[in-house]
N, C-alpha and C. Protein backbone atom coordinates (compact mmCIF):
# COMPACT_ATOMS: atom_id res chain seq x y z
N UNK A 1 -104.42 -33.12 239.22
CA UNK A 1 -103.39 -34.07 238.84
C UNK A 1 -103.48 -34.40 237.35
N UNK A 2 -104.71 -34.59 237.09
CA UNK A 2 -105.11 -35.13 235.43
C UNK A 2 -104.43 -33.90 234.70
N UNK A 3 -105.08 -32.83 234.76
CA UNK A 3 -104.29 -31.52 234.16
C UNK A 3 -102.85 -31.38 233.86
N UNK A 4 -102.44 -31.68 235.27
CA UNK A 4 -100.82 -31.49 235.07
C UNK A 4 -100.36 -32.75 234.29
N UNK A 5 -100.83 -33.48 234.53
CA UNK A 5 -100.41 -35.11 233.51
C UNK A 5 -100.70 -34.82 231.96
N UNK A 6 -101.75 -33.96 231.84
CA UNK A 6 -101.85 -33.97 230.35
C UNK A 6 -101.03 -32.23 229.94
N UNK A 7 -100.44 -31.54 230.61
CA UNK A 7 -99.77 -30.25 230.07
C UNK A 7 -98.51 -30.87 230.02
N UNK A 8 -98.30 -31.68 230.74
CA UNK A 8 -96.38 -32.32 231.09
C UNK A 8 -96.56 -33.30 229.29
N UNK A 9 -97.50 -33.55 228.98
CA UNK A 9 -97.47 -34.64 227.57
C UNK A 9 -97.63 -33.63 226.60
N UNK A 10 -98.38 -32.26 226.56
CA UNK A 10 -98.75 -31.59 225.45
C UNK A 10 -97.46 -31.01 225.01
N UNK A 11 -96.67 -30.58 226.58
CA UNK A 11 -95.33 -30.17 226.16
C UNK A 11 -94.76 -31.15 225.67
N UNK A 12 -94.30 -32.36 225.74
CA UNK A 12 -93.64 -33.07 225.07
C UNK A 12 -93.97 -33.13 223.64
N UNK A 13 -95.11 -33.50 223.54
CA UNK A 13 -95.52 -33.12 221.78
C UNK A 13 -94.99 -32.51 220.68
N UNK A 14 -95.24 -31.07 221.76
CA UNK A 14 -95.05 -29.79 221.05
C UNK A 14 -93.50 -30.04 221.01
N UNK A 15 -92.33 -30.25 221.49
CA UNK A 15 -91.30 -30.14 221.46
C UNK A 15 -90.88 -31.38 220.68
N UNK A 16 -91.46 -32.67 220.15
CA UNK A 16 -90.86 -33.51 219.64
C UNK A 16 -91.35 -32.95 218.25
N UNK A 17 -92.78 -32.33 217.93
CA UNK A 17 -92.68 -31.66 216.52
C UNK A 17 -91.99 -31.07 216.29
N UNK A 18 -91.01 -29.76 217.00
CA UNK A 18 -90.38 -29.00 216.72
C UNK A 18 -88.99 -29.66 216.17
N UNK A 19 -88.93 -30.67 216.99
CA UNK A 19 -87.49 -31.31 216.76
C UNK A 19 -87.61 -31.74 215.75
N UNK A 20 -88.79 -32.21 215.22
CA UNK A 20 -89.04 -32.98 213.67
C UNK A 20 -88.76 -31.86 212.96
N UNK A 21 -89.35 -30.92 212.62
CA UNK A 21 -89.64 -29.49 211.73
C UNK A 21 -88.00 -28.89 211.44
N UNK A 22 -87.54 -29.27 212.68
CA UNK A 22 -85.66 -28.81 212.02
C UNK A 22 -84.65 -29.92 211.50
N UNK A 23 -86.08 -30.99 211.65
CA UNK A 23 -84.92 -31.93 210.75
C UNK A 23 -85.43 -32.27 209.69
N UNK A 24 -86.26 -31.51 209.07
CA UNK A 24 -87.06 -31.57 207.71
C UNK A 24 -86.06 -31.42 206.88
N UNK A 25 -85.10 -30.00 206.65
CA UNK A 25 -84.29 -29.77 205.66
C UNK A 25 -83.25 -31.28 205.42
N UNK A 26 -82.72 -31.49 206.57
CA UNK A 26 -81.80 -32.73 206.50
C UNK A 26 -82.37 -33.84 205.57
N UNK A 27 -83.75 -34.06 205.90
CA UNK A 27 -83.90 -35.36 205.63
C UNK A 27 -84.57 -35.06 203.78
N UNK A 28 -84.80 -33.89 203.46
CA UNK A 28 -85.01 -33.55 202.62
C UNK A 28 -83.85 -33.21 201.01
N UNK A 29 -82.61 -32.70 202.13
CA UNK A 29 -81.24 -32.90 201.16
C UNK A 29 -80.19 -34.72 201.08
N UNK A 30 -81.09 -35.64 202.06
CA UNK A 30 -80.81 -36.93 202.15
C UNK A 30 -81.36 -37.46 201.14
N UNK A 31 -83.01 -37.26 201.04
CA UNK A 31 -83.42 -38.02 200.05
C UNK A 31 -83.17 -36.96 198.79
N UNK A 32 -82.88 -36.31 198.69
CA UNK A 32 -82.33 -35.78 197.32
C UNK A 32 -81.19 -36.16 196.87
N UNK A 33 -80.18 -36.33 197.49
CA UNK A 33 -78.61 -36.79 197.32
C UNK A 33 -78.58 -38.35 196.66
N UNK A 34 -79.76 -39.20 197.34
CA UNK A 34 -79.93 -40.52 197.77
C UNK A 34 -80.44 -40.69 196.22
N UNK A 35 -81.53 -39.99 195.45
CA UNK A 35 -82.42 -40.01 194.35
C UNK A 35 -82.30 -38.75 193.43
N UNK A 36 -81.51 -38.54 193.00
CA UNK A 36 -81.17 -37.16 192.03
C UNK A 36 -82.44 -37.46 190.73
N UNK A 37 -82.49 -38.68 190.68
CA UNK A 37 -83.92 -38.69 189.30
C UNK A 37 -85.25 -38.49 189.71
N UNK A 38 -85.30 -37.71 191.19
CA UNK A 38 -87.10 -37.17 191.59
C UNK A 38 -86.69 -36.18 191.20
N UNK A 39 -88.06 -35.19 191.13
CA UNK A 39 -88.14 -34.04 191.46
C UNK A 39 -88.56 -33.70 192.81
N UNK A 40 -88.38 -32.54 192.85
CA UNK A 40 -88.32 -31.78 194.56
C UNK A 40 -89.92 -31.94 195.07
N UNK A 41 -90.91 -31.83 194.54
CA UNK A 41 -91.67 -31.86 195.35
C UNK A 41 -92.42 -33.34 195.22
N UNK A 42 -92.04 -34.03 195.04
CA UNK A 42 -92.08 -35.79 195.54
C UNK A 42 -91.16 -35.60 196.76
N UNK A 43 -89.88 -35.40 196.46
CA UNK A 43 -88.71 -35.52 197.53
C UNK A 43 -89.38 -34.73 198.98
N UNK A 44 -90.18 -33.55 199.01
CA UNK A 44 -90.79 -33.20 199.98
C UNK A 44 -92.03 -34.12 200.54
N UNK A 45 -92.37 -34.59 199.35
CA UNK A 45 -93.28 -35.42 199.55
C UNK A 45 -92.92 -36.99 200.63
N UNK A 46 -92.12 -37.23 200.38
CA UNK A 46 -91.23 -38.42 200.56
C UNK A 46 -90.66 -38.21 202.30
N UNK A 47 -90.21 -37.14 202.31
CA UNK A 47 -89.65 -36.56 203.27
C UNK A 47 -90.50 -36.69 204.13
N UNK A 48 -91.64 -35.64 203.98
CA UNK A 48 -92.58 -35.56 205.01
C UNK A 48 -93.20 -37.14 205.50
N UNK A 49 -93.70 -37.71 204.57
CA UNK A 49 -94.37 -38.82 205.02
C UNK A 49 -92.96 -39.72 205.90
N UNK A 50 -91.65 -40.05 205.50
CA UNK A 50 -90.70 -40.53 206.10
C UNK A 50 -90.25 -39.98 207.93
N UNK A 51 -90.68 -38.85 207.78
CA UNK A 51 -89.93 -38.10 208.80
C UNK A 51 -90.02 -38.84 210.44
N UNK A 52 -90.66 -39.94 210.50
CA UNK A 52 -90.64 -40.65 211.55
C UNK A 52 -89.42 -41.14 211.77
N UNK A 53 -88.58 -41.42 210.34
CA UNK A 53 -87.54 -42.38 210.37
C UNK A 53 -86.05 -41.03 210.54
N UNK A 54 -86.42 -40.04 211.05
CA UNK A 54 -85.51 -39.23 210.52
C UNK A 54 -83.99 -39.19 211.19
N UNK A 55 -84.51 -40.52 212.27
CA UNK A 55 -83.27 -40.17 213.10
C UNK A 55 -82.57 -41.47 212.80
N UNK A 56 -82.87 -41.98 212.03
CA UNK A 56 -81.95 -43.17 211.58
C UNK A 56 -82.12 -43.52 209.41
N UNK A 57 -80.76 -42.99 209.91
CA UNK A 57 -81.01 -42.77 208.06
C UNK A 57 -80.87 -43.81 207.18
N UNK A 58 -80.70 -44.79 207.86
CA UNK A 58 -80.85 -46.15 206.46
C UNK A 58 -82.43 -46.25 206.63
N UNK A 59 -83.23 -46.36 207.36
CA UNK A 59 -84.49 -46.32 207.64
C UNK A 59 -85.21 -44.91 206.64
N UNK A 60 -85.07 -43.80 206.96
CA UNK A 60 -85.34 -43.07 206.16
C UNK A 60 -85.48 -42.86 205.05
N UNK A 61 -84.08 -43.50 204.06
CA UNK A 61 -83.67 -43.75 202.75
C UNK A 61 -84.37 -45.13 202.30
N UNK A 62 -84.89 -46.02 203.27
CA UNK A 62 -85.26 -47.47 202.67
C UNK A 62 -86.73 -46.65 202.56
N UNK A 63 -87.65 -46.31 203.45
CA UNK A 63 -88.90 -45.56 203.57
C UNK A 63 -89.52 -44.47 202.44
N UNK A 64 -88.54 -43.42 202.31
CA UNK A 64 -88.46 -42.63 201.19
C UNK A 64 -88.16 -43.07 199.61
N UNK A 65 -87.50 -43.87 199.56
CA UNK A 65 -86.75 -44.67 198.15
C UNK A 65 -88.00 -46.03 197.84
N UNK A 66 -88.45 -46.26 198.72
CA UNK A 66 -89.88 -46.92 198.82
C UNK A 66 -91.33 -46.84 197.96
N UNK A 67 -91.28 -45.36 198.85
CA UNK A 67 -92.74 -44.28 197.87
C UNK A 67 -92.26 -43.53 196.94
N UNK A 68 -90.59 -43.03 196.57
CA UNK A 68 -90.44 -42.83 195.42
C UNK A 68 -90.41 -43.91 194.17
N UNK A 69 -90.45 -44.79 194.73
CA UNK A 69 -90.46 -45.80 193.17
C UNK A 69 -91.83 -46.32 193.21
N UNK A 70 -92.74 -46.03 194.07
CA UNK A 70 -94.25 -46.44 193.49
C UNK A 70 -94.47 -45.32 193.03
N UNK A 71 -93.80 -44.01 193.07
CA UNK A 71 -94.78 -42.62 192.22
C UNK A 71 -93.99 -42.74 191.10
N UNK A 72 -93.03 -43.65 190.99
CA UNK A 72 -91.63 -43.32 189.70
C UNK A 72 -92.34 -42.68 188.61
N UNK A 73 -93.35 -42.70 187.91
CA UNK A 73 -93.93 -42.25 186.77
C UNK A 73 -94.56 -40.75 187.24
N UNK A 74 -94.71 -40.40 188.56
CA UNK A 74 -94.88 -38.79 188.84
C UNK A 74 -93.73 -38.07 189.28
N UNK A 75 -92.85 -38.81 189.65
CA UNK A 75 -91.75 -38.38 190.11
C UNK A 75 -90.41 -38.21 189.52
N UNK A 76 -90.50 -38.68 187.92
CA UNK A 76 -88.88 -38.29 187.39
C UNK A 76 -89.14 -37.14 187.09
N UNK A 77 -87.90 -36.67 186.97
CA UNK A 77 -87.74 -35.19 186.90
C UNK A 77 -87.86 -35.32 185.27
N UNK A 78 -88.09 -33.79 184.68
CA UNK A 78 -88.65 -34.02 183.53
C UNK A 78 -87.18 -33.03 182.83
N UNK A 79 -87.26 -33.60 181.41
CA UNK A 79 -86.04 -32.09 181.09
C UNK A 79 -84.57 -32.99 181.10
């Protein structure tokens, strides 16, 4: 019983990462749109750590727009 209780959860896991992993690009051209003065790999940066919030995008953008203005001095784009 324990077994099957913990393969019925591993699958869930595995399938809620996956669902995260295809909504990486989204949330990645959100916070780019949202902050055109990062550069891209903060914005990945941003992304990834946000991606909890990915299914509600004022959450996402408040989360991401958050840790981009405490890195603001690693994160403007240069040029």
């Amino acid at each position: 019983m324990f077994a099957r209780s913990f393969l019925v959860v591993l699958g869930l896991v595995v399938i809620a990462n996956i669902a995260t992993a295809n909504n990486f690009p989204q949330a990645v051209q959100t916070l780019s749109s949202a902050y055109p003065w990062a550069n891209m790999n903060c914005i990945y940066q941003a992304a990834n750590i946000c991606m909890i919030h990915w299914s509600n995008q004022q959450q996402l953008l408040f989360c991401g727009g958050s840790w981009l203005q405490r890195n603001k001095g690693q994160c403007m784009k240069s040029g």
